[in-house]
Protein backbone atom coordinates (compact mmCIF):
# COMPACT_ATOMS: atom_id res chain seq x y z
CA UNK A 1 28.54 114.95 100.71
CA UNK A 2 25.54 113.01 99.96
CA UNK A 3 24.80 110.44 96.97
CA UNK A 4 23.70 107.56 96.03
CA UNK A 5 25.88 104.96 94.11
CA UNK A 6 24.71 106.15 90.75
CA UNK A 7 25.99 109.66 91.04
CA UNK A 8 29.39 111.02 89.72
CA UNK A 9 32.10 110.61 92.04
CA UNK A 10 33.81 113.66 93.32
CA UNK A 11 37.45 113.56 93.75
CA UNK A 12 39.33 114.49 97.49
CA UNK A 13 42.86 114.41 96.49
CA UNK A 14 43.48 116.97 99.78
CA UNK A 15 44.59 114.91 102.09
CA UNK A 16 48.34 115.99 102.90
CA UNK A 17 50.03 112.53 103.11
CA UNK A 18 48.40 111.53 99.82
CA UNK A 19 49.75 114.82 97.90
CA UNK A 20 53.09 113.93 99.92
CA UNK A 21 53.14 110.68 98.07
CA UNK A 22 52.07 111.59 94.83
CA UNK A 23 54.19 114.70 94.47
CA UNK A 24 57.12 112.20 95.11
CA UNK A 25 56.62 110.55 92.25
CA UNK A 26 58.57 110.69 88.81
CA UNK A 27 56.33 112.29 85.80
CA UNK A 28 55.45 108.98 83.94
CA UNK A 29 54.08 107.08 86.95
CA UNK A 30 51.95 110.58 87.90
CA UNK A 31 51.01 110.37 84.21
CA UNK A 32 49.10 106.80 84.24
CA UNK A 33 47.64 108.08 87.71
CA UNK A 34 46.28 111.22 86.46
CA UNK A 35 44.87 109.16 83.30
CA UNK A 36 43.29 106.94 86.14
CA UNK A 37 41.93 110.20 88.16
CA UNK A 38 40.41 111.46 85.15
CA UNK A 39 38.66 108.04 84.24
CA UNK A 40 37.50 108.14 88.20
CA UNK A 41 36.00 111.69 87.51
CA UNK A 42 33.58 110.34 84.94
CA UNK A 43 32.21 107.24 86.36
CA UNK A 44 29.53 106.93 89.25
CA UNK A 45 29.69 104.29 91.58
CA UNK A 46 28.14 101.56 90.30
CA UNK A 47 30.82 101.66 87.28
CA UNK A 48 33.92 102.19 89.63
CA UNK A 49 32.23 98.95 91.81
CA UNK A 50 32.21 96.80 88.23
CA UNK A 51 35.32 97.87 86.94
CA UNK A 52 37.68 94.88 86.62
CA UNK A 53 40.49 96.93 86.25
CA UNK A 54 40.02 99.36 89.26
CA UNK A 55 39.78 96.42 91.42
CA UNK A 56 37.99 98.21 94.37
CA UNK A 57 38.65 96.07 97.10
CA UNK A 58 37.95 96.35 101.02
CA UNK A 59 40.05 96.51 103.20
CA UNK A 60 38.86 93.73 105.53
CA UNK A 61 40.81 94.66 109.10
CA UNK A 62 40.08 98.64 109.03
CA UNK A 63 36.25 99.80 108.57
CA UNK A 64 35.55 101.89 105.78
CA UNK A 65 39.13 101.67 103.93
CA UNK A 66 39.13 100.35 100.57
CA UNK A 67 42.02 100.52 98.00
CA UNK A 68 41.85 100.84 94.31
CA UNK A 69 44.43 100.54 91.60
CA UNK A 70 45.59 103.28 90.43
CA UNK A 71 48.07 101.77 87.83
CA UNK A 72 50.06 98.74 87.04
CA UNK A 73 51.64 99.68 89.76
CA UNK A 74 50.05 101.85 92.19
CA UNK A 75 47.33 101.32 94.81
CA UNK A 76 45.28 103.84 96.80
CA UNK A 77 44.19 103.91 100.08
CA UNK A 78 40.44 105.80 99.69
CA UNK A 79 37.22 106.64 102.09
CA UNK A 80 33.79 106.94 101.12
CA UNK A 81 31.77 110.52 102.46
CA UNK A 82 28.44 110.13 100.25
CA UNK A 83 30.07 111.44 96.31
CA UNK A 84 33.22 111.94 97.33
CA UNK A 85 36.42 109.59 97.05
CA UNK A 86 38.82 110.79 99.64
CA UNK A 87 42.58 109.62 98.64
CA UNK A 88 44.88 109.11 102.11
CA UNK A 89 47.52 106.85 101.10
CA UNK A 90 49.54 105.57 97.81
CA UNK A 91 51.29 102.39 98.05
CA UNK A 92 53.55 101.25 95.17
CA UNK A 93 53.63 97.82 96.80
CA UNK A 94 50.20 95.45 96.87
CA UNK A 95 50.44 94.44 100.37
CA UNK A 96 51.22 97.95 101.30
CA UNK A 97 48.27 99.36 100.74
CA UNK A 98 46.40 96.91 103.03
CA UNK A 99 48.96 97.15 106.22
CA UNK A 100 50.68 94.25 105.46
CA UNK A 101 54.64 93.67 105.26
């Protein structure tokens, strides 16, 4: 996939240990997510990299991690690949989604 930061992002939700962890969810918190992946759908980069309540962070001891809130309560563990948001991981706890205990 190739872009630059003010295209649309594509969404990768494919990744087998993210569906894992969404699909083990209960319906309201796969609700707000949703609401979230649908907000992600329409923004380019630029927006997602202002957005004060996506909180886009990097994730400083693995190259080319970040995380990104997903809800009040939900993180995501994401790549980059040009467009595309790739989803690997969803941590219901903060420091989880950065390797911490």
């Amino acid at each position: 996939m190739r872009g630059g930061n003010s295209e649309k992002i594509l969404l990768d939700l494919n990744f087998p240990p993210f569906q894992d962890d969404l699909l083990a969810l209960e319906a309201p918190d796969i609700k707000k997510i949703l609401k979230t992946l649908k907000k992600l759908k329409s923004l380019t980069w630029n927006e997602v990299f202002r957005d004060k309540g996506l909180h886009w962070e990097e994730i400083k001891t693995v190259t080319g991690k970040y995380t990104i809130r997903l809800s009040q309560s939900y993180r995501a563990v994401v790549t980059r690949d040009g467009n595309g948001m790739r989803f690997l991981a969803l941590h219901k706890d903060h420091d989880g989604a950065y390797g911490k205990k």
